[in-house]
Protein backbone atom coordinates (compact mmCIF):
# COMPACT_ATOMS: atom_id res chain seq x y z
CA UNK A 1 24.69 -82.43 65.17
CA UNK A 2 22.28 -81.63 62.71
CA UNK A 3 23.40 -80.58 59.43
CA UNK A 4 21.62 -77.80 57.66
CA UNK A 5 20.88 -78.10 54.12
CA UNK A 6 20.25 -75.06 51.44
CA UNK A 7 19.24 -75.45 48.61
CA UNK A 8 21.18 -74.46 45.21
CA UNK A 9 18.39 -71.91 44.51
CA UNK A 10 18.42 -70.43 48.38
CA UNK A 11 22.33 -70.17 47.47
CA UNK A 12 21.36 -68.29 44.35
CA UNK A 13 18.94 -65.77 46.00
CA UNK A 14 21.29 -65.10 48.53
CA UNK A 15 24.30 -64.36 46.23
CA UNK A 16 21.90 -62.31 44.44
CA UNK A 17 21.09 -60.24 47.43
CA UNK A 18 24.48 -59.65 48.48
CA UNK A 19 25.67 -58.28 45.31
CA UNK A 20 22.55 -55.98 45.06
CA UNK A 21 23.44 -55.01 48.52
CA UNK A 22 27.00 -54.59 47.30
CA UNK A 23 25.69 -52.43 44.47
CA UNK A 24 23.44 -50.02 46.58
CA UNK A 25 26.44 -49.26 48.54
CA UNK A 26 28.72 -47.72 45.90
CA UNK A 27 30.53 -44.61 46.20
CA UNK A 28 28.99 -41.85 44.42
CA UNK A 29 29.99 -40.94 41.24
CA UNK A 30 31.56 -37.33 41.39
CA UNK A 31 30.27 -34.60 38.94
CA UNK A 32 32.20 -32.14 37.00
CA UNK A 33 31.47 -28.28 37.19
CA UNK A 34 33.26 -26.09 34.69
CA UNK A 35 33.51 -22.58 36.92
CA UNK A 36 32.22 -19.70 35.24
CA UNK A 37 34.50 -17.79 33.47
CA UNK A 38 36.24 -15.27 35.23
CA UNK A 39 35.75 -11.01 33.78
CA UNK A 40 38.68 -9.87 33.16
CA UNK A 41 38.43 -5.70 32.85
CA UNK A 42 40.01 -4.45 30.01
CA UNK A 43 41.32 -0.79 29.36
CA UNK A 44 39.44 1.26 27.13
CA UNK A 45 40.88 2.81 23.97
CA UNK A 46 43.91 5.01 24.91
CA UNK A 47 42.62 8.56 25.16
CA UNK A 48 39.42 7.81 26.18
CA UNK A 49 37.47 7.21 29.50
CA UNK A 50 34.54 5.01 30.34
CA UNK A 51 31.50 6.95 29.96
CA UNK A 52 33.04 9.29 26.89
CA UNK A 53 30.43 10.69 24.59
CA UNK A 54 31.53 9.42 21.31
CA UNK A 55 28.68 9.98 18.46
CA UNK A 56 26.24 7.55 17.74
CA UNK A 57 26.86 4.81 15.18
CA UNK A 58 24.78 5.18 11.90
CA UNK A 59 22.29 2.37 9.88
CA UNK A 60 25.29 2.06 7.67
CA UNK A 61 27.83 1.46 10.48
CA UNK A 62 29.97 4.59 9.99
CA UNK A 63 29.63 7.51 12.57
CA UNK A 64 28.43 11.58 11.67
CA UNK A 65 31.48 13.55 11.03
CA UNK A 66 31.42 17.36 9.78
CA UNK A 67 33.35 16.05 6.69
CA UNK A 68 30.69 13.49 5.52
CA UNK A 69 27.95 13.79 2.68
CA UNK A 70 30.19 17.00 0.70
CA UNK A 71 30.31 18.99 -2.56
CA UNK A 72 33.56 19.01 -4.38
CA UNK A 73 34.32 22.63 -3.02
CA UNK A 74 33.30 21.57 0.65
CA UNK A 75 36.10 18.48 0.23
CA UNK A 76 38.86 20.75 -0.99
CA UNK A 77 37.91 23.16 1.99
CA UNK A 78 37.58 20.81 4.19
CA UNK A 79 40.96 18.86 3.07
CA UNK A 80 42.57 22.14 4.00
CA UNK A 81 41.36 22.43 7.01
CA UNK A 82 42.70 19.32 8.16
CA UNK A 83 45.92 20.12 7.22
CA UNK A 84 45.75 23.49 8.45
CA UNK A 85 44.99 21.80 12.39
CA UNK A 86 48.35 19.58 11.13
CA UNK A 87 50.26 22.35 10.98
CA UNK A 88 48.82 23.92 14.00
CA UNK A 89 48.73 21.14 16.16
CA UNK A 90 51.46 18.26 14.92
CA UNK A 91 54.66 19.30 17.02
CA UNK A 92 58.31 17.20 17.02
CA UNK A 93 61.14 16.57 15.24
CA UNK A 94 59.91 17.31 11.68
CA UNK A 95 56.97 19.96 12.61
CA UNK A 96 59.60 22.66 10.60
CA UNK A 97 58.60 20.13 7.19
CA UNK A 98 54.75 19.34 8.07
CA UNK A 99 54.79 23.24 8.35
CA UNK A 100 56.37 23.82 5.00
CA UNK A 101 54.68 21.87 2.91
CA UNK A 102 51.06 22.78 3.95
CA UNK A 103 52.42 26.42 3.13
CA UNK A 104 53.75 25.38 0.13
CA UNK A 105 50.11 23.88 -0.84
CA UNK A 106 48.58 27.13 -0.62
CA UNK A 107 51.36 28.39 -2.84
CA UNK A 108 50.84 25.72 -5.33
CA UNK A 109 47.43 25.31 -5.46
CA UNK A 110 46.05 29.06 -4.83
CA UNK A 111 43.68 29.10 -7.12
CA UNK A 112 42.00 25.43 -6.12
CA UNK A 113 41.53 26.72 -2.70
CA UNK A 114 40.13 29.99 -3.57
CA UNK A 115 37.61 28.46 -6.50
CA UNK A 116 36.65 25.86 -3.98
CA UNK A 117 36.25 28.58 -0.87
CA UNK A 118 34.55 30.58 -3.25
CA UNK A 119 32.08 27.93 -3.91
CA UNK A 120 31.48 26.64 -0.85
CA UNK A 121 30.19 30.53 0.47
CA UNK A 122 28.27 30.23 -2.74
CA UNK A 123 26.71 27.01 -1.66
CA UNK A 124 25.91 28.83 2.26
CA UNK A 125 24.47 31.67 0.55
CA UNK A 126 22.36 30.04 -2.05
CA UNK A 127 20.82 28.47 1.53
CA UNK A 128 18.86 31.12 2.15
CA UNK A 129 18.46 33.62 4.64
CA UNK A 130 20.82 36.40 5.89
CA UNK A 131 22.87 34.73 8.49
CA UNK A 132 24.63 32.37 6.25
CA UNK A 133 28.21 33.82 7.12
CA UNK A 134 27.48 32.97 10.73
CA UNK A 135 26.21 29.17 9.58
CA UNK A 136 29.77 28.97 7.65
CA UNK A 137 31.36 30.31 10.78
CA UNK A 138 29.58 27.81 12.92
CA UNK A 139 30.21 24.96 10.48
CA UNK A 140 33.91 25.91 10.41
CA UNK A 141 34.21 26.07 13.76
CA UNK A 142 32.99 22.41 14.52
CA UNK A 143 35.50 21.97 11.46
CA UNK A 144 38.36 22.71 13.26
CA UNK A 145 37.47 21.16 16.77
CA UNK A 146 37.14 18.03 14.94
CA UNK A 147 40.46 17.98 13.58
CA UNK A 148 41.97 18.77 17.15
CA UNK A 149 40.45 15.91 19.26
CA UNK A 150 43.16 15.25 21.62
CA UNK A 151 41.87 11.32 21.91
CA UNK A 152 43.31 10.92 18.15
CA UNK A 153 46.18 13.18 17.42
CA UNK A 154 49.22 10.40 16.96
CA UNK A 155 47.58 8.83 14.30
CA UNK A 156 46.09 12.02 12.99
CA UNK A 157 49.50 13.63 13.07
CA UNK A 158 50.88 10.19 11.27
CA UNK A 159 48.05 10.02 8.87
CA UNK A 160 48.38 13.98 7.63
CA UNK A 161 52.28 13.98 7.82
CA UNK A 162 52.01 11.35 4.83
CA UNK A 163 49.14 13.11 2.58
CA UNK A 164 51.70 16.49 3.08
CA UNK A 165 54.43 14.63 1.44
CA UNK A 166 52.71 12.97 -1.29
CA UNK A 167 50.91 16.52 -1.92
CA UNK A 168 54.21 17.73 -3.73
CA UNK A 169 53.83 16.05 -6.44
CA UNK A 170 49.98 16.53 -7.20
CA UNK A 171 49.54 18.85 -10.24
CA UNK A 172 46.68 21.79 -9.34
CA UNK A 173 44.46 19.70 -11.50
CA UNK A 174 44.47 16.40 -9.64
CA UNK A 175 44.29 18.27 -6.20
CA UNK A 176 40.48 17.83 -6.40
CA UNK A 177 40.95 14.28 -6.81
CA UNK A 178 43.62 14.14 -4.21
CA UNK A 179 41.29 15.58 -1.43
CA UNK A 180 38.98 13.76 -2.19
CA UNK A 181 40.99 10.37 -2.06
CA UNK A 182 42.77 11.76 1.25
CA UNK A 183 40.37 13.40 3.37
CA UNK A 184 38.73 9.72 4.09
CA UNK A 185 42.04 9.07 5.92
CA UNK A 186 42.34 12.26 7.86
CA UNK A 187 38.90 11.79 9.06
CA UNK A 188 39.34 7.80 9.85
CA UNK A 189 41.80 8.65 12.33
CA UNK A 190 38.35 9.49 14.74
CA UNK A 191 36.14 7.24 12.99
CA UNK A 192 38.43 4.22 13.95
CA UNK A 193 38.90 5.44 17.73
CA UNK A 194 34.81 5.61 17.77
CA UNK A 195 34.93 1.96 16.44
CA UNK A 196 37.21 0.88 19.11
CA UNK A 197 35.42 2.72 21.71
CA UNK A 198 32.22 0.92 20.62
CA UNK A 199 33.95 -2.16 20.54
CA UNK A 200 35.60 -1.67 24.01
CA UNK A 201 32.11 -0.30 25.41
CA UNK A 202 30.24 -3.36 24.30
CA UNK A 203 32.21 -5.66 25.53
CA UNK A 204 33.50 -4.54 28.91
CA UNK A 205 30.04 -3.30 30.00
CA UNK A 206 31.76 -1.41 32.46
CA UNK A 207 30.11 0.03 35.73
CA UNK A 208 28.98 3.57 35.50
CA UNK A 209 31.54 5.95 36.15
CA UNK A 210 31.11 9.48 35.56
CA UNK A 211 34.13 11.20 34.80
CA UNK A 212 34.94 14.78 34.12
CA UNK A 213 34.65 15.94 30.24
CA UNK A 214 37.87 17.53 29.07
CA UNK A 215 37.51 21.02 28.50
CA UNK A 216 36.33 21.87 25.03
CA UNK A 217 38.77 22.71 22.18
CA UNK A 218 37.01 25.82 20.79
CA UNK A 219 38.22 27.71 17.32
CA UNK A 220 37.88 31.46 17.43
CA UNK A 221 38.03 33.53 14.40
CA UNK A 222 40.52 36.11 14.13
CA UNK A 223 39.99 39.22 11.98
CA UNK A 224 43.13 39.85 9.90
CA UNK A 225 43.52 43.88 9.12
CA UNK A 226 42.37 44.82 5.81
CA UNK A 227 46.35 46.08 4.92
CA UNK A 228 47.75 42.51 5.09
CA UNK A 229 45.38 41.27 2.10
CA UNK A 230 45.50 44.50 0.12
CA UNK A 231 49.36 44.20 0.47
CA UNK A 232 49.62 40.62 -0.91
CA UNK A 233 46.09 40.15 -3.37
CA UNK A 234 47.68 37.36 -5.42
CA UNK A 235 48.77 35.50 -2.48
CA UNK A 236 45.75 33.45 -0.82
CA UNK A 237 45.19 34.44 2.13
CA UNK A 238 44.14 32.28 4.65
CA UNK A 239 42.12 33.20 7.54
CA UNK A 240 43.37 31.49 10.37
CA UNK A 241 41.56 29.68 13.49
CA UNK A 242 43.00 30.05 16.21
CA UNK A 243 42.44 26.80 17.42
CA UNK A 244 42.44 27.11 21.73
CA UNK A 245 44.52 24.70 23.97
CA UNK A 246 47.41 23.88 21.54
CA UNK A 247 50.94 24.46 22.45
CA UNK A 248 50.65 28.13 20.88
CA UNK A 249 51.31 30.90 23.79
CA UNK A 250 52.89 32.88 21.55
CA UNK A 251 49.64 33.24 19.34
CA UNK A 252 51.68 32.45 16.06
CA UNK A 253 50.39 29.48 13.84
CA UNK A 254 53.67 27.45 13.45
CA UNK A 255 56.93 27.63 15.89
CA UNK A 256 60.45 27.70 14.72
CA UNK A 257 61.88 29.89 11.90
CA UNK A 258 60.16 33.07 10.76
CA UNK A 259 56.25 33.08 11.35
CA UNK A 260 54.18 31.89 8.78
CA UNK A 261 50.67 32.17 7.01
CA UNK A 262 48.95 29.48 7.63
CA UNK A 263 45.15 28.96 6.28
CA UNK A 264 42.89 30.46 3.33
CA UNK A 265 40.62 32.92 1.57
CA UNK A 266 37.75 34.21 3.99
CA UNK A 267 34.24 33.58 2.06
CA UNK A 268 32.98 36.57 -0.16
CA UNK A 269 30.47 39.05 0.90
């Protein structure tokens, strides 16, 4: 028989090409994908619907309101106003109270409003130009359509149910101060639903949907006959807007107990 010899460096070439055929064959190594995280669609802001106009955000970050950029007569004004939709509009358990004591601010402070109502048709006069009643009528109306957004009315209703019961304390002197300390509040109740709304918007990017606009609030002056404020001239009398689409069939400002006068002076010819 003849015996084969091999060498100790034919061994060591052949171990070396079994383990590198050992090492080409190993399994794969397996790579990790993170899946891509999943959209979840989120609700917009209660009240609202995707593809609600909301007004555009300012440089500053804070939204165009009616009650922004005001004299001290347009802020007392327009502090009444605001409480005057309350009383209109904020119905429940204690509607009888919110009722009362917006009355009993025109009681109290009679002759802030009618200074500062006074003023304020001063200041649309001194405009210029002959139609300046119908610019204060305009600018009132958009006043009170404001205040009666539907999209905001629990925490508008929360928000002016306070200021009414810290207003019976405030002396006729501080009510200046007061309005203007308060009306911020009153008018962050839509200012923070347009900040949600943004917020929502930007985030949710959600698909276009075009959905029907509610129908819009709209004020309408009523003319009050000429007896009822020649009957009562030291009681202010407030002109009322009769502000469409709130639980009023009846036509009367306030529900429950006798009717009352709700609202203030009408601007000076």
């Amino acid at each position: 028989m003849r015996s084969i010899r091999i060498s100790a460096s034919a061994l060591l070439l052949a171990g070396v090409a079994v383990m590198s055929g050992c090492a080409s064959h190993r399994l794969p190594s397996v790579a990790t994908v993170t899946p891509p995280p999943v959209a979840i669609a989120t609700a917009p802001p209660a009240g609202s619907y995707p593809g609600m106009p909301i007004p555009a955000r300012l440089a500053d970050g804070s939204y165009a309101t009616p009650n922004r950029a005001l004299s001290a007569a347009a802020t007392v004004w327009h502090f009444r106003a605001g409480l005057n939709v309350a009383a209109l509009a904020c119905r429940g358990p204690g509607d009888a109270l919110v009722a009362a004591r917006y009355n009993a601010i025109l009681t109290r402070q009679s002759s802030v409003l009618r200074d500062s109502e006074a003023r304020l048709a001063d200041e649309y006069r001194g405009s210029g130009g002959t139609a300046w009643r119908a610019r204060y009528d305009h600018a009132m109306t958009v006043l009170y359509n404001f205040f009666s957004q539907g999209f905001a009315h629990d925490t508008f209703c929360a928000s002016a149910t306070q200021i009414l019961a810290e207003s019976e304390t405030i002396a006729p002197a501080a009510f200046p101060a007061f309005a203007a300390a308060r009306l911020p509040v009153l008018d962050g109740a839509f200012t923070d639903f347009y900040a949600r709304y943004d917020r929502w918007r930007a985030g949710a990017a959600p698909a276009a949907i075009t959905a029907p606009a509610p129908p819009p609030i709209v004020a309408q002056r009523r003319a009050a006959p000429r007896a009822t404020l020649a009957s009562t001239p030291a009681t202010p009398w407030i002109q009322l807007d009769q502000v469409a689409l709130l639980p009023d069939p009846e036509r009367r400002e306030v529900h429950g107990g006798a009717p009352r006068t709700l609202a203030a002076t009408r601007p000076r010819r």
